[in-house]
Protein backbone atom coordinates (compact mmCIF):
# COMPACT_ATOMS: atom_id res chain seq x y z
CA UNK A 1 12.47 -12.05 -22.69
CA UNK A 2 16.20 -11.94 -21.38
CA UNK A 3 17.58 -9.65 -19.04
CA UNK A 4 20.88 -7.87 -19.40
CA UNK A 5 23.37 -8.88 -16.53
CA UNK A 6 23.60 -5.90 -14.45
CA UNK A 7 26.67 -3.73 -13.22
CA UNK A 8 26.81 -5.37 -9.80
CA UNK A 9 26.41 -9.07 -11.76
CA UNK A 10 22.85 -10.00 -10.76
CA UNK A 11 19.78 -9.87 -13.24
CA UNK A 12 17.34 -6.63 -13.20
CA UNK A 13 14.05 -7.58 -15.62
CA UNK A 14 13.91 -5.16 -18.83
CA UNK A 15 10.45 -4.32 -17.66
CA UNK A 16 8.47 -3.76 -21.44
CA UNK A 17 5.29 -5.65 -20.93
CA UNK A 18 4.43 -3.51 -16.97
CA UNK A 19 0.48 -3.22 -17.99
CA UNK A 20 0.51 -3.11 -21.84
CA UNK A 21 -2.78 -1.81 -23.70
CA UNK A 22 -4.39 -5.30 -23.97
CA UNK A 23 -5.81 -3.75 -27.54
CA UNK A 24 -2.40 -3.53 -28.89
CA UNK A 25 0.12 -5.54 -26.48
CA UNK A 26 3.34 -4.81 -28.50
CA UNK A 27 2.59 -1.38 -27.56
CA UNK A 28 3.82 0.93 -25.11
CA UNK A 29 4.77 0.13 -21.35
CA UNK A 30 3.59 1.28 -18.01
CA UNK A 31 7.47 0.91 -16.95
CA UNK A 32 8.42 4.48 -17.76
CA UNK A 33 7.12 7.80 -18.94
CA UNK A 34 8.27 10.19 -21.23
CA UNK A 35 7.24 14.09 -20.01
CA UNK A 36 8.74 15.81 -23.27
CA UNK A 37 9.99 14.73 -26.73
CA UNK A 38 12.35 17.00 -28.77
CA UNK A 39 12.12 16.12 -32.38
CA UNK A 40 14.52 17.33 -35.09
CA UNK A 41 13.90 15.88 -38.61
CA UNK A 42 14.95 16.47 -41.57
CA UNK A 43 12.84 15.31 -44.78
CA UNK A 44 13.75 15.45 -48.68
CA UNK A 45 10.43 14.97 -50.31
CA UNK A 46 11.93 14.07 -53.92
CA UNK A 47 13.57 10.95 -52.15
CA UNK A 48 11.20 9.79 -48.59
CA UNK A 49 14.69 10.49 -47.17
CA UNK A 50 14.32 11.32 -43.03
CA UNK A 51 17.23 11.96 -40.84
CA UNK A 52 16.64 12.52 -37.20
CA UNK A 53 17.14 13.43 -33.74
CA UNK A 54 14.89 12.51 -31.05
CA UNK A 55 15.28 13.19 -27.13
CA UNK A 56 13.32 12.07 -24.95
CA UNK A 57 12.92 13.10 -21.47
CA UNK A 58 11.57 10.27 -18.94
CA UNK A 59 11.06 8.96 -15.90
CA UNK A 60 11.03 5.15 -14.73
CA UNK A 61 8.46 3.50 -12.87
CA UNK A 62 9.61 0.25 -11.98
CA UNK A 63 13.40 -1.30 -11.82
CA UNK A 64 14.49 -1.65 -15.18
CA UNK A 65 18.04 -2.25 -17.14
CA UNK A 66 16.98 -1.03 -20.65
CA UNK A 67 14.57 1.35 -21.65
CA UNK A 68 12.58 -0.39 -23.94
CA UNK A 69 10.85 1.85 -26.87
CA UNK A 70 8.55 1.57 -30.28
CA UNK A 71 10.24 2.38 -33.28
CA UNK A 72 10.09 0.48 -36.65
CA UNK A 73 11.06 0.90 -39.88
CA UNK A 74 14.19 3.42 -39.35
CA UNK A 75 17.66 2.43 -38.23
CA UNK A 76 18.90 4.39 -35.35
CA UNK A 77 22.44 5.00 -35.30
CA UNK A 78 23.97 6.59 -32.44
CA UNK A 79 22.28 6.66 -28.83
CA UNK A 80 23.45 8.78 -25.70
CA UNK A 81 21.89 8.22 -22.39
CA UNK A 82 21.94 10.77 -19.82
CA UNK A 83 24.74 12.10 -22.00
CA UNK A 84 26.57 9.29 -22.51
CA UNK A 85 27.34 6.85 -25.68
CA UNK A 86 25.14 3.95 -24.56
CA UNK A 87 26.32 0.91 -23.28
CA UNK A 88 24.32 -1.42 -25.65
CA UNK A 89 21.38 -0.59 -27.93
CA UNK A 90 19.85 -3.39 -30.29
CA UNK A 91 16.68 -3.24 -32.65
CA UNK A 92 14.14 -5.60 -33.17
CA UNK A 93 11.70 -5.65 -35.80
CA UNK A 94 9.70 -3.19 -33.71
CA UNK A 95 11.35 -2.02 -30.52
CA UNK A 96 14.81 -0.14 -29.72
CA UNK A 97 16.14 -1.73 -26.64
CA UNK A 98 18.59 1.20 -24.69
CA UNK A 99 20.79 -0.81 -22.19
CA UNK A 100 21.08 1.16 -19.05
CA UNK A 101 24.84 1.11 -17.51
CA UNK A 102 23.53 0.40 -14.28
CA UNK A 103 19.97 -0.66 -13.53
CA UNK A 104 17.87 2.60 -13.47
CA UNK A 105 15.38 2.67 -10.25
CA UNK A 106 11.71 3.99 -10.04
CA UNK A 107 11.78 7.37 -9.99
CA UNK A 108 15.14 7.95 -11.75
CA UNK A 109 15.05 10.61 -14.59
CA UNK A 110 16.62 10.01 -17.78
CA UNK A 111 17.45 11.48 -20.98
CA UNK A 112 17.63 9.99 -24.16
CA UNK A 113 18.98 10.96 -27.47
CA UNK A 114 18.66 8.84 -30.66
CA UNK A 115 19.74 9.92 -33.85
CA UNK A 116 18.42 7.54 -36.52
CA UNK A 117 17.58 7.96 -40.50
CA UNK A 118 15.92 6.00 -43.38
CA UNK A 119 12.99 5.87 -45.51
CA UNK A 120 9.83 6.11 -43.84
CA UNK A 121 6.59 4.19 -44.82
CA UNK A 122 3.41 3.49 -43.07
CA UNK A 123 2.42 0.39 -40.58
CA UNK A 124 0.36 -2.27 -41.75
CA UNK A 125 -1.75 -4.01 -39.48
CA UNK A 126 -5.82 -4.78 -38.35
CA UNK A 127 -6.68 -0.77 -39.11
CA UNK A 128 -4.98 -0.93 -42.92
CA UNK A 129 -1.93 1.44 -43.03
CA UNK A 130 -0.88 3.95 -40.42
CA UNK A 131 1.46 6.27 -39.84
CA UNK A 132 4.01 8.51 -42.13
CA UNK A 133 2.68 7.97 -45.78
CA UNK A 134 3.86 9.44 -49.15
CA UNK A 135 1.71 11.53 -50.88
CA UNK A 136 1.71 12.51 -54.39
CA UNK A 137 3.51 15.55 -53.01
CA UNK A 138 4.37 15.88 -49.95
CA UNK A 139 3.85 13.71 -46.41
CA UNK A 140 0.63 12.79 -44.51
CA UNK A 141 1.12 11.33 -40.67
CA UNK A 142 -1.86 9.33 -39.66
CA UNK A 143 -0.86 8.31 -36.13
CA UNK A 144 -4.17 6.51 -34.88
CA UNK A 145 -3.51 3.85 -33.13
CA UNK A 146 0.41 2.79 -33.63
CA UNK A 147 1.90 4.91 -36.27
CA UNK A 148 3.86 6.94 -34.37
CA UNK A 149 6.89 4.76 -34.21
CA UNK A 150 6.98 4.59 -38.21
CA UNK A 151 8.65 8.05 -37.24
CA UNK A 152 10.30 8.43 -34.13
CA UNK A 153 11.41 6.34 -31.02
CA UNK A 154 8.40 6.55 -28.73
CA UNK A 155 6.80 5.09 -25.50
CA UNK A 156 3.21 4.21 -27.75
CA UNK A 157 0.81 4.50 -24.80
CA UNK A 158 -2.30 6.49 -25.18
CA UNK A 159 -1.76 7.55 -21.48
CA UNK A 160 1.43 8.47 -21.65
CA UNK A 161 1.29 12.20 -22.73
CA UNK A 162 4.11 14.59 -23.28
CA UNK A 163 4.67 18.14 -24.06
CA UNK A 164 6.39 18.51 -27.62
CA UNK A 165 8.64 20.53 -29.56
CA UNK A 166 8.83 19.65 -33.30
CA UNK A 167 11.30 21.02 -35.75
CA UNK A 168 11.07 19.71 -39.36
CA UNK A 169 13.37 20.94 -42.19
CA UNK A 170 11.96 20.45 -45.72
CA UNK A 171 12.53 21.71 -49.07
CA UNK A 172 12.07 25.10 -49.92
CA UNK A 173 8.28 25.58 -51.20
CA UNK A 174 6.95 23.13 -48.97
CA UNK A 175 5.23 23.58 -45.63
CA UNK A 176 5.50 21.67 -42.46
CA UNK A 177 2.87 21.78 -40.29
CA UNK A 178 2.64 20.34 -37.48
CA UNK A 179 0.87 20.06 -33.45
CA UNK A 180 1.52 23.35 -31.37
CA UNK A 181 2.11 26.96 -31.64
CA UNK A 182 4.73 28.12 -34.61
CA UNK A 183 7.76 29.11 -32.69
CA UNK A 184 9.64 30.25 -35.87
CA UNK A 185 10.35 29.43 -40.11
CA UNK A 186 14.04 30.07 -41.43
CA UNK A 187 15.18 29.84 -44.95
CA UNK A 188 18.93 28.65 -45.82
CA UNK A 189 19.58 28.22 -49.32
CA UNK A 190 17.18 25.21 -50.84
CA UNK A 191 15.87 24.08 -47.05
CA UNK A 192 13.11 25.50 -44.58
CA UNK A 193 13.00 24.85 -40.74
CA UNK A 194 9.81 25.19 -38.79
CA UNK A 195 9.46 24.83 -35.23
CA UNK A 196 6.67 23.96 -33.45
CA UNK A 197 5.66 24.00 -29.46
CA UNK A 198 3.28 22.01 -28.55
CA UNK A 199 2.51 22.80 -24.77
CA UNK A 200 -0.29 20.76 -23.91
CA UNK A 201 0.43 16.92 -22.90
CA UNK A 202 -0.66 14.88 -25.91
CA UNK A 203 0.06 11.10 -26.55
CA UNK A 204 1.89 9.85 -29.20
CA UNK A 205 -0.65 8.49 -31.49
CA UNK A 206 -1.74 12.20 -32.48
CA UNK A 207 1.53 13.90 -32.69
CA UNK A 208 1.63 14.55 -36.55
CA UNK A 209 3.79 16.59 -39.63
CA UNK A 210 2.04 17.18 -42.52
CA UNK A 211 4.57 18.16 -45.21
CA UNK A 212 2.73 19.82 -48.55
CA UNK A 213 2.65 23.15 -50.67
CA UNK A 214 0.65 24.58 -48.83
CA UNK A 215 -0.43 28.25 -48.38
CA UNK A 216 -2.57 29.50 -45.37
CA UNK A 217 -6.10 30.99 -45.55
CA UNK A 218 -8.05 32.08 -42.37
CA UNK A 219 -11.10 31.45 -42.44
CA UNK A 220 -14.01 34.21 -42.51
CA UNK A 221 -16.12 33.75 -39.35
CA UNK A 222 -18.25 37.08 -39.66
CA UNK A 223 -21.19 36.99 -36.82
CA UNK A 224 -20.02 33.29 -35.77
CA UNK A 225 -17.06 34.93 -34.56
CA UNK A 226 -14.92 32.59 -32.12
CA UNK A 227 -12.07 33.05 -29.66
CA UNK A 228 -10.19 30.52 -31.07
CA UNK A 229 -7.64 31.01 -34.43
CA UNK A 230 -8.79 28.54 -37.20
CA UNK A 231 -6.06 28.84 -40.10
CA UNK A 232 -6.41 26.30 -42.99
CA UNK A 233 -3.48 24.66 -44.68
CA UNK A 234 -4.13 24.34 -48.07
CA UNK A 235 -2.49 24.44 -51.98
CA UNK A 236 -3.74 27.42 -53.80
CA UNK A 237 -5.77 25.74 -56.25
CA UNK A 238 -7.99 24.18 -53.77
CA UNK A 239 -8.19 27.58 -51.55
CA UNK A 240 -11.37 28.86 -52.62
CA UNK A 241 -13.19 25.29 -52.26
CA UNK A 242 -11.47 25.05 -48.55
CA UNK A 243 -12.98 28.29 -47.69
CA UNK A 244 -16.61 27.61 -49.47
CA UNK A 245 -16.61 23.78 -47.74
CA UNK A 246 -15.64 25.16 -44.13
CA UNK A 247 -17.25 28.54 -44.15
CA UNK A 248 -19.84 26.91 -41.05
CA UNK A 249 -16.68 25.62 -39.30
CA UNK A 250 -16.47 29.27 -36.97
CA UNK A 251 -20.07 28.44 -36.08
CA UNK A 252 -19.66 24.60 -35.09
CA UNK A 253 -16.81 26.03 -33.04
CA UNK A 254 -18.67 27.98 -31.48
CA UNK A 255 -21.99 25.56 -30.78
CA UNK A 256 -19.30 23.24 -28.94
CA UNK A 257 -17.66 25.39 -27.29
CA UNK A 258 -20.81 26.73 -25.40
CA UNK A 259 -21.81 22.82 -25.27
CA UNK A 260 -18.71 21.20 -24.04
CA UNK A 261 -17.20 24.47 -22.55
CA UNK A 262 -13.73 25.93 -23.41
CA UNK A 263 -11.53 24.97 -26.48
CA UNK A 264 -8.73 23.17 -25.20
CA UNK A 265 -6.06 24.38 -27.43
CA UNK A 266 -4.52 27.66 -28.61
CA UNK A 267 -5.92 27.00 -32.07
CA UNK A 268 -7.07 25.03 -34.36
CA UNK A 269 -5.83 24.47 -37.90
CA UNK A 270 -7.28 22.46 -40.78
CA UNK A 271 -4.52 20.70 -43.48
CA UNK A 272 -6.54 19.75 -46.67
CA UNK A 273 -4.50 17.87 -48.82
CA UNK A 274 -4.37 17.32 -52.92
CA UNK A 275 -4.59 14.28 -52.45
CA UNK A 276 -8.12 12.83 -52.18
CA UNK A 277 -8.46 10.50 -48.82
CA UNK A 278 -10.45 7.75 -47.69
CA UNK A 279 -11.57 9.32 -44.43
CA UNK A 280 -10.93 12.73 -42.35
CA UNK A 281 -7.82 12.53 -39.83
CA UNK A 282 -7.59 14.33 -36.48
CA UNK A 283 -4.54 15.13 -34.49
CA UNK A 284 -4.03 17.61 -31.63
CA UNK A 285 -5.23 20.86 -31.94
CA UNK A 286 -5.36 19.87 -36.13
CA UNK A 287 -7.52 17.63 -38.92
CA UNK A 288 -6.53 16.31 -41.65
CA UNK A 289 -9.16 16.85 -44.66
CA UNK A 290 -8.65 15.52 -48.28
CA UNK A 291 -10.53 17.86 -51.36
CA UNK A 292 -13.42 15.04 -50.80
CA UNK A 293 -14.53 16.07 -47.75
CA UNK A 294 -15.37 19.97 -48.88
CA UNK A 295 -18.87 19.88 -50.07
CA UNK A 296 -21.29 21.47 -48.62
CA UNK A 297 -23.57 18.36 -48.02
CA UNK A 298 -24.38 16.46 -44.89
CA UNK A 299 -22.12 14.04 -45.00
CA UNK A 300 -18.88 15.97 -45.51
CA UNK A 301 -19.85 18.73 -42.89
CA UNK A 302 -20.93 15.99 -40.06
CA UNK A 303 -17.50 14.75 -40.83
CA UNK A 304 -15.99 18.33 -39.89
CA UNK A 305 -17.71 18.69 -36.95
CA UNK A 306 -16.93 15.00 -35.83
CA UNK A 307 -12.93 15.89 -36.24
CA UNK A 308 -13.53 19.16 -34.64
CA UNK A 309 -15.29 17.52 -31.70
CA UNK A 310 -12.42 15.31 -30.89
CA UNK A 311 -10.20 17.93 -29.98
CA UNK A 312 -12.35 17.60 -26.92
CA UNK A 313 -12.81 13.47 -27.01
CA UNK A 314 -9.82 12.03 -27.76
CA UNK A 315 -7.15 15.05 -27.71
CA UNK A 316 -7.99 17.02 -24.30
CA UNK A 317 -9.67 13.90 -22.75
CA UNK A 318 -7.71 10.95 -24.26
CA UNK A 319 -9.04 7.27 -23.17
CA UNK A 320 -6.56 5.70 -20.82
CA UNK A 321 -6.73 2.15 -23.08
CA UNK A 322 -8.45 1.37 -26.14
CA UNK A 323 -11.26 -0.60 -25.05
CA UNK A 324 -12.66 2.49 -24.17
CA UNK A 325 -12.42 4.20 -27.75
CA UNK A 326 -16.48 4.62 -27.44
CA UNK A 327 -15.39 7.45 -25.35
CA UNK A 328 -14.12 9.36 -27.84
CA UNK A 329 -16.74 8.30 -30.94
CA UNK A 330 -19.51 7.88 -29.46
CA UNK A 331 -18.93 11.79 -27.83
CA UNK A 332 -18.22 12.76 -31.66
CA UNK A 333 -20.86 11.18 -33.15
CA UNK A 334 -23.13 12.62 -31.02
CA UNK A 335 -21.54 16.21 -31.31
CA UNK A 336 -22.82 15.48 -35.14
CA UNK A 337 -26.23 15.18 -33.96
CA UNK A 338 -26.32 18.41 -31.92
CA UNK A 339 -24.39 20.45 -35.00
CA UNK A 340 -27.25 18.68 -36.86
CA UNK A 341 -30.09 20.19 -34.42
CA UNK A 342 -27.94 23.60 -34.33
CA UNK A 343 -27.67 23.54 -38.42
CA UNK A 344 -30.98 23.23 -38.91
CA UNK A 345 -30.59 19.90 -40.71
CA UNK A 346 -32.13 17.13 -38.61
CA UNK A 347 -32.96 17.13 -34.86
CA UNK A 348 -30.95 15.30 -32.41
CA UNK A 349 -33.58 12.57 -31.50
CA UNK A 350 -34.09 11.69 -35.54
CA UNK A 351 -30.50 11.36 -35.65
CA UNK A 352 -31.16 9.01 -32.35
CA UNK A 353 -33.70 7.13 -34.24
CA UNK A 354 -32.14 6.68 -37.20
CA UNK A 355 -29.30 5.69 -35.80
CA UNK A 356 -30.99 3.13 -33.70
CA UNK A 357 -33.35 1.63 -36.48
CA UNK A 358 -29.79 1.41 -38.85
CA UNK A 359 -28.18 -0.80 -35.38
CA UNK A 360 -31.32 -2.63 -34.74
CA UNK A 361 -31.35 -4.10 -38.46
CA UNK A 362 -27.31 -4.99 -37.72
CA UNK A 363 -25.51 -7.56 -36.42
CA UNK A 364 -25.65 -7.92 -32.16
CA UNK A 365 -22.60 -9.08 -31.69
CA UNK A 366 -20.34 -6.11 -30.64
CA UNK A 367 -19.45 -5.12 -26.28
CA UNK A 368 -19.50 -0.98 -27.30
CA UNK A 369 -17.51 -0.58 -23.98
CA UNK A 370 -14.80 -3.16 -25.13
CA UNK A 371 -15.20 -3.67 -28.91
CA UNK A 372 -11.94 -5.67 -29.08
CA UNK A 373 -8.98 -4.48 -31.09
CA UNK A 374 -10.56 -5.99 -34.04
CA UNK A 375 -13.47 -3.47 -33.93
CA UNK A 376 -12.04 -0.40 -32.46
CA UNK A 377 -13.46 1.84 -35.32
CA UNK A 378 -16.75 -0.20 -36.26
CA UNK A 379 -19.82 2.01 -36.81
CA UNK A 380 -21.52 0.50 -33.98
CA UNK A 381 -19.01 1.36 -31.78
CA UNK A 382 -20.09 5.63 -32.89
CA UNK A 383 -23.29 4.87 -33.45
CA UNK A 384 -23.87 3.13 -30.62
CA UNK A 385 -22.03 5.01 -28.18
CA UNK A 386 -23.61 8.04 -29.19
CA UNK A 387 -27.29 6.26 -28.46
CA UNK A 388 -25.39 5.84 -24.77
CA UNK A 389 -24.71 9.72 -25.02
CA UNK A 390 -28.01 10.16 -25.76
CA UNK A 391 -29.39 8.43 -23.15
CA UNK A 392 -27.80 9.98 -19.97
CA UNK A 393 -28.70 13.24 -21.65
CA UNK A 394 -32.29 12.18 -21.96
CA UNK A 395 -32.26 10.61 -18.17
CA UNK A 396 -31.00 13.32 -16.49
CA UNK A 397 -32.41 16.63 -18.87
CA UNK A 398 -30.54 19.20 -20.87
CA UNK A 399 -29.42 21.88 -17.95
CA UNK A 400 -27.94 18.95 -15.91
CA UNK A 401 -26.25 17.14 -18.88
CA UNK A 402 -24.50 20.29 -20.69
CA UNK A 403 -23.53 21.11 -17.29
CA UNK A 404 -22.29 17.77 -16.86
CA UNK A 405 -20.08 17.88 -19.97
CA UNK A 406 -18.58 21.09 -18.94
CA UNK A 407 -17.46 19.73 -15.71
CA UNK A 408 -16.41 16.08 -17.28
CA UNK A 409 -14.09 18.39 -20.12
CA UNK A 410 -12.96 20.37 -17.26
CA UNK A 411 -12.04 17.88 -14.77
CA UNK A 412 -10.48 15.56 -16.62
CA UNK A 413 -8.48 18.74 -18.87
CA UNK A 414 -5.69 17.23 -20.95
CA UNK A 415 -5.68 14.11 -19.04
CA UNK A 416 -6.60 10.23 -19.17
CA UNK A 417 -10.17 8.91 -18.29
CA UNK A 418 -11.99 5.82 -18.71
CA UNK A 419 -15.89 4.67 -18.54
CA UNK A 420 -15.40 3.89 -15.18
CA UNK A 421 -14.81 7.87 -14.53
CA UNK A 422 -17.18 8.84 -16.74
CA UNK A 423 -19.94 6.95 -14.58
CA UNK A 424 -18.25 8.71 -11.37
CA UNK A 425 -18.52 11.98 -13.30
CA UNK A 426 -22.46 11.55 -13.82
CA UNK A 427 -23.25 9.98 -10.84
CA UNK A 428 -21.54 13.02 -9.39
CA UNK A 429 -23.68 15.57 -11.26
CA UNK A 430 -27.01 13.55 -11.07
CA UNK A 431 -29.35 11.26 -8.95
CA UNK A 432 -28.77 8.80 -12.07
CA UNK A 433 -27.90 5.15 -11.23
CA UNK A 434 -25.33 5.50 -14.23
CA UNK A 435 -23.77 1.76 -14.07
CA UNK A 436 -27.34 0.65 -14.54
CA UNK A 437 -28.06 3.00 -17.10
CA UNK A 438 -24.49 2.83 -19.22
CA UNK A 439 -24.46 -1.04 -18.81
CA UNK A 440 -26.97 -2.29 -21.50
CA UNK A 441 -25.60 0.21 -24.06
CA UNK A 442 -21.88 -0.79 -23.31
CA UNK A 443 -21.75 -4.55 -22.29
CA UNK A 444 -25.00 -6.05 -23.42
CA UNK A 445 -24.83 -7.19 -26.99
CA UNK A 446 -28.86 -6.83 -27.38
CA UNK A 447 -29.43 -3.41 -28.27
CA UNK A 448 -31.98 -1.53 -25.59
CA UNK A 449 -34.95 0.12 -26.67
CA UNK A 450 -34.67 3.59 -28.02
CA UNK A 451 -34.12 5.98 -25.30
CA UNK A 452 -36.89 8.60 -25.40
CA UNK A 453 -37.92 11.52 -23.15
């Protein structure tokens, strides 16, 4: 791409592409960070109408003349850097392009504020649609993997992690709901504000609002008591079937936390919508749930306990790239399997089976450990991942492998990791040889035997 002439009259590179996810390479840049977004918005449901304010606080890595960001779909119209009326700023179909007034250096802080507005709609791309969608009435924000932008001005990285603080105003009778701890709710004449802080770094891709009229139940937990608040989200009507469908959520919450050790968040709320959707959602320290997914049957409470097991793969310990999604499905479809075993339903090692007779009649043509972006979220990818799960808790016994996850969610807190630290992490805790084990399930195409004790 062209570079900007800088202030002294040479040419510093507008450095976008610095080690872009190869899974999605018009996303994100290694060239800067953002530590903390402030997001104002404000949303008229009757119209799709959002006006907002974004600032972003960042730092840059590398020598750069314009701070390059995702954002599509909204026009932005006035930008201030470091308190300043930008220089320059341009769109492009998907990127805001800030022209710096002198070439920023690594290490430099920087503030930005973008005001922008329009009608938001969701991304279309290999996954379907993503990001802020229209319901019948109210919004749904389905982030996973680049649908953050379809709402605010963003460095798209899953490794780039940032505190929040989110403040929606909505129409009165709504609810916004959103990641984080409710700071406050004011009413002014036809409008509501909520504010939300969400302490805990968290990438872009599950920073959500849900927007809906919703009321708030907590849910009963009796014996299966946890430490951990678990309000639901939820329009009157459907309150009673919310409370029936998730009445074993307290329990699950409980099995995982003494599995995987400590909840990593201050709560945990559920949003069920009116809507009916195609599949469960999961943001930080939140899922998403349509009226579908309430039964009481195996497959709609596996599906609760797979979104509630991601707030410890995929929001606490968040894959550093997307070839290494397994990491977070594989580790929630196997927390299925031990809810399973806990429930009473099915024991882990028929779930194992099944699950490995159901891949051994499919195609053999998938890496697990790089899937491609093509098949990020194919079955195999859970199913087979799980099976990998499976089998370092099999080689190395139950004490040592619980005890293993506890240290792997504890070390790695909030943070980035990869396979490659997930093999240090066992080899660590065990006498394994983990590359050998890991590498047939991850990077063979042939699917190994069944692992059994």
């Amino acid at each position: 791409m062209s570079s900007p002439v800088s202030a002294a009259g040479g040419h510093v590179p507008v450095s976008r592409d610095a080690a872009p996810d190869p899974y999605l390479p018009g996303s994100g840049t290694d060239a800067f960070t953002v530590d903390r977004y402030e997001l104002e918005l404000d949303y008229r449901v009757s119209t799709n109408r959002l006006s907002g304010r974004a600032v972003l606080h960042g730092v840059t890595r590398v020598p750069t003349s314009a701070i390059v960001l995702d954002f599509t779909g909204l026009r932005a119209t006035k930008v201030q850097l470091d308190g300043r009326k930008a220089a320059r700023f341009s769109q492009r179909p998907e990127q805001l392009v800030v022209s710096a007034p002198s070439p920023l250096q690594p290490g430099q802080q920087f503030t930005l504020e973008i005001r922008y507005e329009g009608n938001p709609s969701p991304r279309r791309g290999l996954w379907g649609e993503v990001g802020w969608e229209e319901l019948s009435d109210g919004v749904l924000v389905a982030g996973q993997p680049n649908g953050a932008p379809s709402w605010f001005p963003c460095n798209d990285h899953p490794r780039d992690k940032a505190s929040y603080r989110l403040t929606v105003t909505t129409d009165a009778g709504y609810r916004a709901v959103c990641n984080g701890v409710l700071q406050s709710r004011t009413t002014r004449s036809s409008r509501e504000t909520w504010v939300y802080e969400q302490a805990e770094p968290m990438p872009t891709y599950l920073a959500t609002v849900q927007i809906g009229r919703y009321g708030v139940l907590e849910l009963e937990t009796g014996r299966h008591a946890a430490p951990v608040p678990q309000p639901v989200a939820v329009p009157a009507a459907l309150a009673d079937r919310a409370r029936a469908g998730l009445a074993l959520q307290p329990a699950m919450m409980r099995t995982f936390i003494d599995c995987f050790g400590p909840y990593p968040f201050p709560g945990y709320t559920v949003v069920v919508t009116e809507d009916e959707l195609e599949i469960p959602l999961e943001a930080q320290g939140m899922s998403i749930l349509g009226p579908n997914h309430l039964d009481q049957d195996w497959e709609s409470q596996r599906l609760i306990a797979h979104e509630l097991s991601h707030q410890w793969f995929g929001n606490s310990l968040t894959a550093a790239s997307w070839q290494d999604i397994w990491l977070h499905e594989g580790f929630a479809c196997y927390a299925e399997w031990i809810w399973s075993e806990e429930a009473g339903v099915m024991p882990v090692a028929a779930r194992a089976e099944a699950a490995w007779r159901g891949l051994a009649a499919d195609a053999q043509d998938l890496l697990v450990g790089d899937p491609g972006p093509q098949h990020m979220f194919d079955d195999r990818v859970y199913k087979r991942g799980a099976l990998a799960v499976h089998a370092v808790r099999l080689a190395c016994g139950d004490l040592a492998f619980f005890a293993l996850l506890q240290e792997w969610t504890a070390r790695h807190r909030h943070g980035s990791v990869s396979t490659h630290d997930f093999i240090l992490a066992v080899d660590r805790a065990t006498a394994l040889d983990t590359e050998a084990l890991l590498h047939p399930w991850l990077y063979e195409e042939v699917l190994p035997p069944l692992p059994v004790r």
